[in-house]
N, C-alpha and C. Protein backbone atom coordinates (compact mmCIF):
# COMPACT_ATOMS: atom_id res chain seq x y z
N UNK A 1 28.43 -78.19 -24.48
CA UNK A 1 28.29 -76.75 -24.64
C UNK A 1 26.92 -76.47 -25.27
N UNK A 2 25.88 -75.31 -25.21
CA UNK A 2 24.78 -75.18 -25.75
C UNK A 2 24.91 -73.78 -26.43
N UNK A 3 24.70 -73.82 -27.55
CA UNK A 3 24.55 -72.37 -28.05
C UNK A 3 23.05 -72.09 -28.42
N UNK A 4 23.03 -70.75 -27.95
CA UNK A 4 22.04 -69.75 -28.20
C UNK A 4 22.08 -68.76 -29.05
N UNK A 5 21.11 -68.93 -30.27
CA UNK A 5 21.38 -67.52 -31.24
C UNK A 5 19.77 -67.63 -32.06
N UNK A 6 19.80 -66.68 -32.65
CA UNK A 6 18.24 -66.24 -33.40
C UNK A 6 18.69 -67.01 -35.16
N UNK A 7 17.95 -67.30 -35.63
CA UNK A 7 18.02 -67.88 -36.69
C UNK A 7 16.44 -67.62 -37.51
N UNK A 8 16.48 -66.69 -38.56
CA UNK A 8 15.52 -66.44 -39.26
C UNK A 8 14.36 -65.51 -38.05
N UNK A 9 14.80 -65.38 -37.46
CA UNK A 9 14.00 -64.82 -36.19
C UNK A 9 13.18 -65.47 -35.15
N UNK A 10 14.21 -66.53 -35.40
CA UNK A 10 13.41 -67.39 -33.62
C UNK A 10 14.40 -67.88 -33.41
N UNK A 11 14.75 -67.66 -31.84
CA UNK A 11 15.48 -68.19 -31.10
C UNK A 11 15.29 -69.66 -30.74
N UNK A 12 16.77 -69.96 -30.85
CA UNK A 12 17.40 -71.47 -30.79
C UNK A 12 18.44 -71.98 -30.04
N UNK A 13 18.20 -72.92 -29.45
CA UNK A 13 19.20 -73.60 -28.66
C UNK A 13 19.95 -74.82 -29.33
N UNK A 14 21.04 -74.74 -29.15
CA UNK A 14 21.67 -76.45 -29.78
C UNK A 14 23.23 -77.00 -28.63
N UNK A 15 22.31 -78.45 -28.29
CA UNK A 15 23.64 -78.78 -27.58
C UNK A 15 24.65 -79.28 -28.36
N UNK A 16 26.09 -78.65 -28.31
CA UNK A 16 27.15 -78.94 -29.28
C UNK A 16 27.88 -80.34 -28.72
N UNK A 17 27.97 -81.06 -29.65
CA UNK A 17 28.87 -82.52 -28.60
C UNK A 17 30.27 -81.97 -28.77
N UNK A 18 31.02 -81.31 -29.48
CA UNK A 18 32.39 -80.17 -29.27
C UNK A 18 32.24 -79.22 -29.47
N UNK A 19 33.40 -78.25 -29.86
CA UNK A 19 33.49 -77.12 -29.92
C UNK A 19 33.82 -76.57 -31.62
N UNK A 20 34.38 -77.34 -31.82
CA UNK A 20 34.82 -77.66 -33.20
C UNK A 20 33.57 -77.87 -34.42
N UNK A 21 32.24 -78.08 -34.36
CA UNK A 21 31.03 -78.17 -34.47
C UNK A 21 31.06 -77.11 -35.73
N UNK A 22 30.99 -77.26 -37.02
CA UNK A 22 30.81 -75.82 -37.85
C UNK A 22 29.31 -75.64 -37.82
N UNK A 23 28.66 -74.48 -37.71
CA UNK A 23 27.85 -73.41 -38.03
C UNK A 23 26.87 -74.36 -39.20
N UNK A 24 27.58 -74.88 -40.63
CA UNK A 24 26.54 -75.63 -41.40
C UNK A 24 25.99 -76.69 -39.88
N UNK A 25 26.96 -77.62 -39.54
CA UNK A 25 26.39 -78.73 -39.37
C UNK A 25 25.12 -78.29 -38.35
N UNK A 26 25.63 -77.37 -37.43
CA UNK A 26 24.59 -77.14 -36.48
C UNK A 26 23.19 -77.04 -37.40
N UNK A 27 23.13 -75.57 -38.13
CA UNK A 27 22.55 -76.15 -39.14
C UNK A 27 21.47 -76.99 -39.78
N UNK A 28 22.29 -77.84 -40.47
CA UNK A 28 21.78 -78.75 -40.88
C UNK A 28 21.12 -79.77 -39.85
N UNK A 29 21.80 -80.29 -39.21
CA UNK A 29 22.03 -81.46 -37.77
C UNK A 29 20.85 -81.04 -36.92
N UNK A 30 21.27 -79.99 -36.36
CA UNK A 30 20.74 -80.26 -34.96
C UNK A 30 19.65 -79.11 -34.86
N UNK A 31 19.79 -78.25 -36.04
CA UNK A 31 18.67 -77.31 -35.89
C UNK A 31 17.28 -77.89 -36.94
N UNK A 32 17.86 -78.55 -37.93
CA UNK A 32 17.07 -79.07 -38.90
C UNK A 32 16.62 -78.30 -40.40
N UNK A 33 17.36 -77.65 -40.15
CA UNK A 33 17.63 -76.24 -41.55
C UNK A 33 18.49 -76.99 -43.14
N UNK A 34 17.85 -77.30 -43.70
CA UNK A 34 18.79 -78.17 -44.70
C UNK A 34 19.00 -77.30 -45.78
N UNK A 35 18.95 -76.03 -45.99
CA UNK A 35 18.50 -75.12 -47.06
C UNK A 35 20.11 -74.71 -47.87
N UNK A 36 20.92 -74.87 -46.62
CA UNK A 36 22.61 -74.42 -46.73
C UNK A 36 23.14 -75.93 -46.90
N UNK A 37 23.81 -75.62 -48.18
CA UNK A 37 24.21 -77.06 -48.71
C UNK A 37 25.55 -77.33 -47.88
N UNK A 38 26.09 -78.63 -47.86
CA UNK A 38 27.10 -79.22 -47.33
C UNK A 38 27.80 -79.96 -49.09
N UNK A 39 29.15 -78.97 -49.22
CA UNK A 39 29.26 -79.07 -50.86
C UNK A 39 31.04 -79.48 -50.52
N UNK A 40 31.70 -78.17 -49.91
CA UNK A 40 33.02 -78.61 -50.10
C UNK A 40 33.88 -78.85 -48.92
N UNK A 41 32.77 -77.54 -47.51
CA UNK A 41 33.68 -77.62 -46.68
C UNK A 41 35.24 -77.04 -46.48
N UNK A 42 35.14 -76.66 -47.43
CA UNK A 42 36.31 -74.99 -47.60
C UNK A 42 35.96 -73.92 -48.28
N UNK A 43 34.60 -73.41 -47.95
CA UNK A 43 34.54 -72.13 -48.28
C UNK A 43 34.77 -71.78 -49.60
N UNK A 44 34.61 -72.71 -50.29
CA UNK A 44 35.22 -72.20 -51.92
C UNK A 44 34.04 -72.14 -52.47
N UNK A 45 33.18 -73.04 -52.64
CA UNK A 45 32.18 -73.07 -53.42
C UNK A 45 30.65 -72.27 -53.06
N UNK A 46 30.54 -71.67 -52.06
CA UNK A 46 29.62 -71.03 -51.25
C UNK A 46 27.83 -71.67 -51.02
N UNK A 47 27.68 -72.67 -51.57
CA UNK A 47 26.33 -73.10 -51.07
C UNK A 47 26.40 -73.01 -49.59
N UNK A 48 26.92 -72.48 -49.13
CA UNK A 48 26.55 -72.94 -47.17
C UNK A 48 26.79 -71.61 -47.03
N UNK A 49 26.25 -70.65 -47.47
CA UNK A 49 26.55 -69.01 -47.41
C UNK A 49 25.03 -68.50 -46.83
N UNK A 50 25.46 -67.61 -45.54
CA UNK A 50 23.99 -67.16 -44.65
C UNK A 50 24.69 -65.92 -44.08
N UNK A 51 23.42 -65.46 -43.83
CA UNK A 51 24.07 -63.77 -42.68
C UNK A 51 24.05 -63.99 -41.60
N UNK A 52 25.38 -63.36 -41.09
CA UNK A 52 25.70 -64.08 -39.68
C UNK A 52 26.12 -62.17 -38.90
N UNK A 53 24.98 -61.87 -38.53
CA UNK A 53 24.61 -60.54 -38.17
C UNK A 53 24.68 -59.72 -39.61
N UNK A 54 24.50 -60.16 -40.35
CA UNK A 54 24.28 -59.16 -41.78
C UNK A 54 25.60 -59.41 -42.47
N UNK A 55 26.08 -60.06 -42.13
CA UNK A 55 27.13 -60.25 -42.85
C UNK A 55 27.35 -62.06 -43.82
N UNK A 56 27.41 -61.85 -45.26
CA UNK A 56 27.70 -63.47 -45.31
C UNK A 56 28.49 -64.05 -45.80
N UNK A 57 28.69 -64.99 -44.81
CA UNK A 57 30.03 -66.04 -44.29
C UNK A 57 29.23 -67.09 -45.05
N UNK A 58 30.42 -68.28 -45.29
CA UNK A 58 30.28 -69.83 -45.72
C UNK A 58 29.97 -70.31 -44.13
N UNK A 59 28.68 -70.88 -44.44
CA UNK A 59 28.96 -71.75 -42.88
C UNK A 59 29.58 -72.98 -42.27
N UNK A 60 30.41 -73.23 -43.39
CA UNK A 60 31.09 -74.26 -43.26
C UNK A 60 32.44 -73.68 -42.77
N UNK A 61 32.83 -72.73 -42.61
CA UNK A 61 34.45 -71.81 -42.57
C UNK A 61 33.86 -71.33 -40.41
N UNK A 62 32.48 -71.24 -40.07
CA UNK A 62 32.30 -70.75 -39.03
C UNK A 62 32.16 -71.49 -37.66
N UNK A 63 32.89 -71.63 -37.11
CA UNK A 63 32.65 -72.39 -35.86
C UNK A 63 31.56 -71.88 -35.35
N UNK A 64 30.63 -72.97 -34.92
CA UNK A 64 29.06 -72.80 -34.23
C UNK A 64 28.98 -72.24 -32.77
N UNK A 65 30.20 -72.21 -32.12
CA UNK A 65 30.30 -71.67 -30.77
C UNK A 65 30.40 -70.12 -31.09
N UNK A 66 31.21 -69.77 -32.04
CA UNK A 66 31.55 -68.77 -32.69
C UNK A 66 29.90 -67.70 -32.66
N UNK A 67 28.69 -68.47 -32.88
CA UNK A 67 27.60 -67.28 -33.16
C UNK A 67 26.85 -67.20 -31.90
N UNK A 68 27.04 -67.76 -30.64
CA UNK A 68 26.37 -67.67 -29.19
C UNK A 68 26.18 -65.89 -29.28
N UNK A 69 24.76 -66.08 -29.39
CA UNK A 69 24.03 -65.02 -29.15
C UNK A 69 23.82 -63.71 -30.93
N UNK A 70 24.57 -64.81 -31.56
CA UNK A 70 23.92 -64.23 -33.06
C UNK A 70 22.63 -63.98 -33.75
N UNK A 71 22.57 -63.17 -34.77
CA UNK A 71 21.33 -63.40 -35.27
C UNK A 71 21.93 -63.87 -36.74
N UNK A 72 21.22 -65.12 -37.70
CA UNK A 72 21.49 -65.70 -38.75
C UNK A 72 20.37 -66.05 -39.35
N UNK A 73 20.11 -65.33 -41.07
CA UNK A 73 19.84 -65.78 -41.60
C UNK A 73 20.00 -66.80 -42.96
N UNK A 74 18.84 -67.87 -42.92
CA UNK A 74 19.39 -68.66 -43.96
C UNK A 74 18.31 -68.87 -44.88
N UNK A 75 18.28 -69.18 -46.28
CA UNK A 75 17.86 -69.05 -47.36
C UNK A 75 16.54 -69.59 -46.76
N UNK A 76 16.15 -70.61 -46.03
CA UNK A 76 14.66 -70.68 -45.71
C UNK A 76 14.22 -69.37 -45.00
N UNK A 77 14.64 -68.51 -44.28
CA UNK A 77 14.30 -67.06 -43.58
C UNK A 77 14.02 -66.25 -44.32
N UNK A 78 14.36 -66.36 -46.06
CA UNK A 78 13.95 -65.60 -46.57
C UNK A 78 12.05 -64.68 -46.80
N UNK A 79 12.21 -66.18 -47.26
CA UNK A 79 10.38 -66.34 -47.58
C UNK A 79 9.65 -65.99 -46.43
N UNK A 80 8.53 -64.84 -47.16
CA UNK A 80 7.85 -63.96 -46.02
C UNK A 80 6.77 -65.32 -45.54
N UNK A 81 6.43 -66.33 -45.87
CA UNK A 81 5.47 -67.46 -45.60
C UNK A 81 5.71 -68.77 -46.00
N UNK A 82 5.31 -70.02 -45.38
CA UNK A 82 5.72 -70.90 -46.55
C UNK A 82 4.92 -70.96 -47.80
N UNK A 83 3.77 -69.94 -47.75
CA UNK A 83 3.12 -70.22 -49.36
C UNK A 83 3.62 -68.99 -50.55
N UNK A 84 4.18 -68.11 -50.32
CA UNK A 84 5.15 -67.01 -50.76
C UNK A 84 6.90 -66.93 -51.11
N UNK A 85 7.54 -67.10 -52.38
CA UNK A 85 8.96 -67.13 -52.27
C UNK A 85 9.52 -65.56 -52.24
N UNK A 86 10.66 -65.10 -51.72
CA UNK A 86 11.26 -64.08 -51.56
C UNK A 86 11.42 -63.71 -52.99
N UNK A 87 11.23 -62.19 -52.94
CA UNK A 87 11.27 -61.84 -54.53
C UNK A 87 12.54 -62.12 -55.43
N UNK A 88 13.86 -62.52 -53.98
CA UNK A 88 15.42 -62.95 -54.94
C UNK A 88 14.81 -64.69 -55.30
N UNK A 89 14.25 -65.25 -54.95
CA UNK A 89 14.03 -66.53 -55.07
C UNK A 89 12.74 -67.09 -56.20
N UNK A 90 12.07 -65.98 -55.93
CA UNK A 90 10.86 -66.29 -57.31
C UNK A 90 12.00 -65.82 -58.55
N UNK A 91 12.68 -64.53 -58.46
CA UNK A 91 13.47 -64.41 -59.95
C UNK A 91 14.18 -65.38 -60.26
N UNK A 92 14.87 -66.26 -59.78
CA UNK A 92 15.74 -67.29 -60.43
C UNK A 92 14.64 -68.62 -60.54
N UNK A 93 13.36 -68.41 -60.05
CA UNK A 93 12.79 -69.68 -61.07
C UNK A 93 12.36 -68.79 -62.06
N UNK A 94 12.17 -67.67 -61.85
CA UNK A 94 11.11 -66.96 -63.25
C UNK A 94 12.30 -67.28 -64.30
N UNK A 95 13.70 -67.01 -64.03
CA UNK A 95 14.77 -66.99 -64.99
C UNK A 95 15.33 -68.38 -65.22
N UNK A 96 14.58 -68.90 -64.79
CA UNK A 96 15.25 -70.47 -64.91
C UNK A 96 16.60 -70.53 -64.72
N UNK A 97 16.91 -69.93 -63.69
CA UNK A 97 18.26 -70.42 -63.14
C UNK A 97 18.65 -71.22 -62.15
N UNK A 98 17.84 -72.36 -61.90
CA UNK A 98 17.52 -73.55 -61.04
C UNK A 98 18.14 -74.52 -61.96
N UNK A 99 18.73 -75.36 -61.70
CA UNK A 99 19.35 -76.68 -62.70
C UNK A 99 19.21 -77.83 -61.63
N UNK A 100 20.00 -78.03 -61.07
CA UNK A 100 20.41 -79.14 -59.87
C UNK A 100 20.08 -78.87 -58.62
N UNK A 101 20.12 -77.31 -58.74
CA UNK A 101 19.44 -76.75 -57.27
C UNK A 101 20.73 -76.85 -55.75
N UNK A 102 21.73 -77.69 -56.13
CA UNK A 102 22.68 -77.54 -54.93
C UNK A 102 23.53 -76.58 -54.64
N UNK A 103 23.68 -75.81 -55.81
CA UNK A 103 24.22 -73.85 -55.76
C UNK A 103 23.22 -72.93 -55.02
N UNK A 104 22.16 -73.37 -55.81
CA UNK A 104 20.67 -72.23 -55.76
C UNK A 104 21.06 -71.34 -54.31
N UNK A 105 21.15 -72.07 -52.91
CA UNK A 105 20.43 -71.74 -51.94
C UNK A 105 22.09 -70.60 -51.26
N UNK A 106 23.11 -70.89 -51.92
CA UNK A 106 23.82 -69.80 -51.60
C UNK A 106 24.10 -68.49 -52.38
N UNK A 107 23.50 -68.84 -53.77
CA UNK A 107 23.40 -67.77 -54.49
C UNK A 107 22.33 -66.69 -54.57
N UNK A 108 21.42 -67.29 -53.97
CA UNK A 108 19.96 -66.67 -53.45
C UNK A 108 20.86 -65.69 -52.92
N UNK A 109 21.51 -66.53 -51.49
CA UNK A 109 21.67 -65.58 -50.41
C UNK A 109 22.93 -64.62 -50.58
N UNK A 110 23.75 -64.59 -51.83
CA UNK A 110 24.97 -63.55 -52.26
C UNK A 110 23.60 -62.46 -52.96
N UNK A 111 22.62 -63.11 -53.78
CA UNK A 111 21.94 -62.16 -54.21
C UNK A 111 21.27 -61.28 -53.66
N UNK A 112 20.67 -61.82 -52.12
CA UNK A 112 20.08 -61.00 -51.11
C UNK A 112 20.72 -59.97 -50.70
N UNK A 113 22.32 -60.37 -50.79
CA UNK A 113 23.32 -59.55 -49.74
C UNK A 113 23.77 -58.46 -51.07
N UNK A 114 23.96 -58.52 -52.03
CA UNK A 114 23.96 -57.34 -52.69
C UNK A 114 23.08 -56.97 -53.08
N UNK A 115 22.06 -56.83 -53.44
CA UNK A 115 20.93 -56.43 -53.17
C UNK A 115 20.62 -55.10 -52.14
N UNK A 116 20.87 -56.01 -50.98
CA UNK A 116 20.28 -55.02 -50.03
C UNK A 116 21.25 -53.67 -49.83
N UNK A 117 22.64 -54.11 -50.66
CA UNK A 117 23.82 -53.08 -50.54
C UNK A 117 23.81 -52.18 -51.98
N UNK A 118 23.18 -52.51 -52.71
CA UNK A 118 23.24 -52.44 -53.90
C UNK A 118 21.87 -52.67 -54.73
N UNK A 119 20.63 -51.79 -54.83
CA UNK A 119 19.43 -52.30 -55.13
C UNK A 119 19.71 -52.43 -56.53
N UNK A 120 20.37 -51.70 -57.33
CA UNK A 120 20.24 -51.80 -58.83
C UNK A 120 22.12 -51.78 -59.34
N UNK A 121 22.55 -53.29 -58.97
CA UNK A 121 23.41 -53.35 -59.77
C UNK A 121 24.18 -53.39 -60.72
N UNK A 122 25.56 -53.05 -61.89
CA UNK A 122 25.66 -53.34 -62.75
C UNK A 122 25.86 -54.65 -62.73
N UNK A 123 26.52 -55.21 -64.03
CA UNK A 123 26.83 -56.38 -64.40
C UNK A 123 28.02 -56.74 -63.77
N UNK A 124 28.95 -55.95 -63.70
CA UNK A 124 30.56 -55.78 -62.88
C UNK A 124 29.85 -56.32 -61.61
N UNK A 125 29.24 -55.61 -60.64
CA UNK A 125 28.76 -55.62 -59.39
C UNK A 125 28.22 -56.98 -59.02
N UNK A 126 27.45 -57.27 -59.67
CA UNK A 126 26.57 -58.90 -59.73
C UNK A 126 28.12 -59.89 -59.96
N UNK A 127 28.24 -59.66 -60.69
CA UNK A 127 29.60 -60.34 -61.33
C UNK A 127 30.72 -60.87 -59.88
N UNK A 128 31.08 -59.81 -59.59
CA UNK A 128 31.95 -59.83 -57.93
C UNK A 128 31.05 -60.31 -57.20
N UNK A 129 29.88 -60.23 -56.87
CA UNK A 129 29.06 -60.13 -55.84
C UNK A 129 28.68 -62.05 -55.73
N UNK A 130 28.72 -62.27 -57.13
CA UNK A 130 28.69 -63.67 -56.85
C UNK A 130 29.73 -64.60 -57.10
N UNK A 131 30.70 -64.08 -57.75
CA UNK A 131 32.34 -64.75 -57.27
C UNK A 131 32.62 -65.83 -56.59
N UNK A 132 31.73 -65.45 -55.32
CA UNK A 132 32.69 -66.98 -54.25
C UNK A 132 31.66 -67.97 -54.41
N UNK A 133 30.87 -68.27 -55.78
CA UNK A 133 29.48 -69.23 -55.25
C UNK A 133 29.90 -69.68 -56.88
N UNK A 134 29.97 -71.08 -56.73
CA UNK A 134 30.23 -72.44 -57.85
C UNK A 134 29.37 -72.72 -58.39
N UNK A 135 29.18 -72.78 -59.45
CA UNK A 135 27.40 -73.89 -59.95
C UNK A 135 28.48 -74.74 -61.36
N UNK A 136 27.87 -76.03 -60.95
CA UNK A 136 28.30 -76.78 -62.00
C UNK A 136 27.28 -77.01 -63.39
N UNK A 137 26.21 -76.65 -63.03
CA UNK A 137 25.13 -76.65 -64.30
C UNK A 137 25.21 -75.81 -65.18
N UNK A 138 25.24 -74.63 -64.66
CA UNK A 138 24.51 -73.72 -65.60
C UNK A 138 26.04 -72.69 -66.34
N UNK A 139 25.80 -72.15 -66.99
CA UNK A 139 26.90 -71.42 -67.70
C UNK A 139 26.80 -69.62 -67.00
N UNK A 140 26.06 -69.82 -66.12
CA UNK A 140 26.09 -68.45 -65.27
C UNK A 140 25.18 -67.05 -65.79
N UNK A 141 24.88 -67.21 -66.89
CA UNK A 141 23.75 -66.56 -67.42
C UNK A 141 22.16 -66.53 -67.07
N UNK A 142 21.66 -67.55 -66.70
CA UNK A 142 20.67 -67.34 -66.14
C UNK A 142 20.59 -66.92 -64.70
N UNK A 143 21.47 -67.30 -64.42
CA UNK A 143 21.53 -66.82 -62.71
C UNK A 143 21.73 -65.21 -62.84
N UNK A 144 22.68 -64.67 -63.60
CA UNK A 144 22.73 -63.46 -63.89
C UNK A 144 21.41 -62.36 -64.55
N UNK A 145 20.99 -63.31 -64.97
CA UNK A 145 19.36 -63.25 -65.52
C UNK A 145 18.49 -62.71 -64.09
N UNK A 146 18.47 -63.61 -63.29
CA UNK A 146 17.65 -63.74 -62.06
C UNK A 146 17.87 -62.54 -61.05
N UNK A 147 19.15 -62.20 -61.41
CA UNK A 147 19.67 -61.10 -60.61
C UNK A 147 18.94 -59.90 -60.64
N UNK A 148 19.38 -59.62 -61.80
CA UNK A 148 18.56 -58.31 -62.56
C UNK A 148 17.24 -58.34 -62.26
N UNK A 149 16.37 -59.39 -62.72
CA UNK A 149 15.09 -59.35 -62.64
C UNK A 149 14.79 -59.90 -61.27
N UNK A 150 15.44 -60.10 -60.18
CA UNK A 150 15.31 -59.67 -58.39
C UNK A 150 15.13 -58.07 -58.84
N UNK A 151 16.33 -57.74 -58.92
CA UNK A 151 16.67 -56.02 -58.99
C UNK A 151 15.57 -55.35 -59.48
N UNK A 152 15.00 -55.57 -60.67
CA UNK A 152 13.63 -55.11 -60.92
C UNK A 152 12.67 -55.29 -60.22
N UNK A 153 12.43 -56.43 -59.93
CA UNK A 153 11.40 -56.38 -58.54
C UNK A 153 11.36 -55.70 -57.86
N UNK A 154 12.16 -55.63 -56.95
CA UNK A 154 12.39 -55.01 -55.44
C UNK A 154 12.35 -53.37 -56.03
């Protein structure tokens, strides 16, 4: 089977060897995108979290046949260049909310997604907004840090 879909804004092809194929692995595998972590594989912990037409899903919960003819972005799509980080992605190094870095790249992308729904969140809002995303390092304060000062940016 071959799927076709836009990814960060260039179109991509991937031949699937099944059907059963999740969305990370394509991904990771066969598109060469390593940015969406491969953590639990049930959607619990959200590093594998991207917009899948503006919407974001764990890509580990999405069958890859499932986005034929999608548009998806993933935490590398952010960045307007590779010498430039997205202003949600410079705030969490400005805030030092980088530890291990294997959360980072889905919390970026919960931060993008409220954000763009929500330019100036409360603390409640941030709070829910990053809910489905795990970090074993940090005590959640700096990331909450990073939030805000995205929010100020933008």
């Amino acid at each position: 089977m071959r799927l076709t879909c836009t990814v960060n804004g260039e179109r991509h092809q991937a031949d699937l060897d099944w059907e059963g194929e999740s969305l990370l692995y394509v991904l990771r595998e066969r598109l060469g995108l390593p940015g969406s972590k491969n953590a639990c594989e049930q959607g619990e912990c959200g590093s594998c979290s991207v917009l899948l037409d503006g919407v974001l899903v764990c890509a580990c919960l999405v069958l890859a046949a499932q986005v034929e003819g999608a548009e998806l972005i993933t935490v590398e799509g952010l960045a307007p260049d590779d010498d430039t980080l997205d202003p949600v992605q410079q705030a969490y190094v400005d805030a030092g909310a980088v530890q291990c870095g294997f959360c980072t790249p889905g919390l970026i992308m919960a931060t993008h997604d409220l954000l763009s729904r929500s330019p100036h969140p409360d603390d409640a809002e941030i709070r829910e907004a990053l809910a489905g995303n795990l970090c074993r390092c940090t005590g959640y304060e700096k990331i909450i840090d990073a939030v805000r000062l995205a929010a100020e940016a933008r």
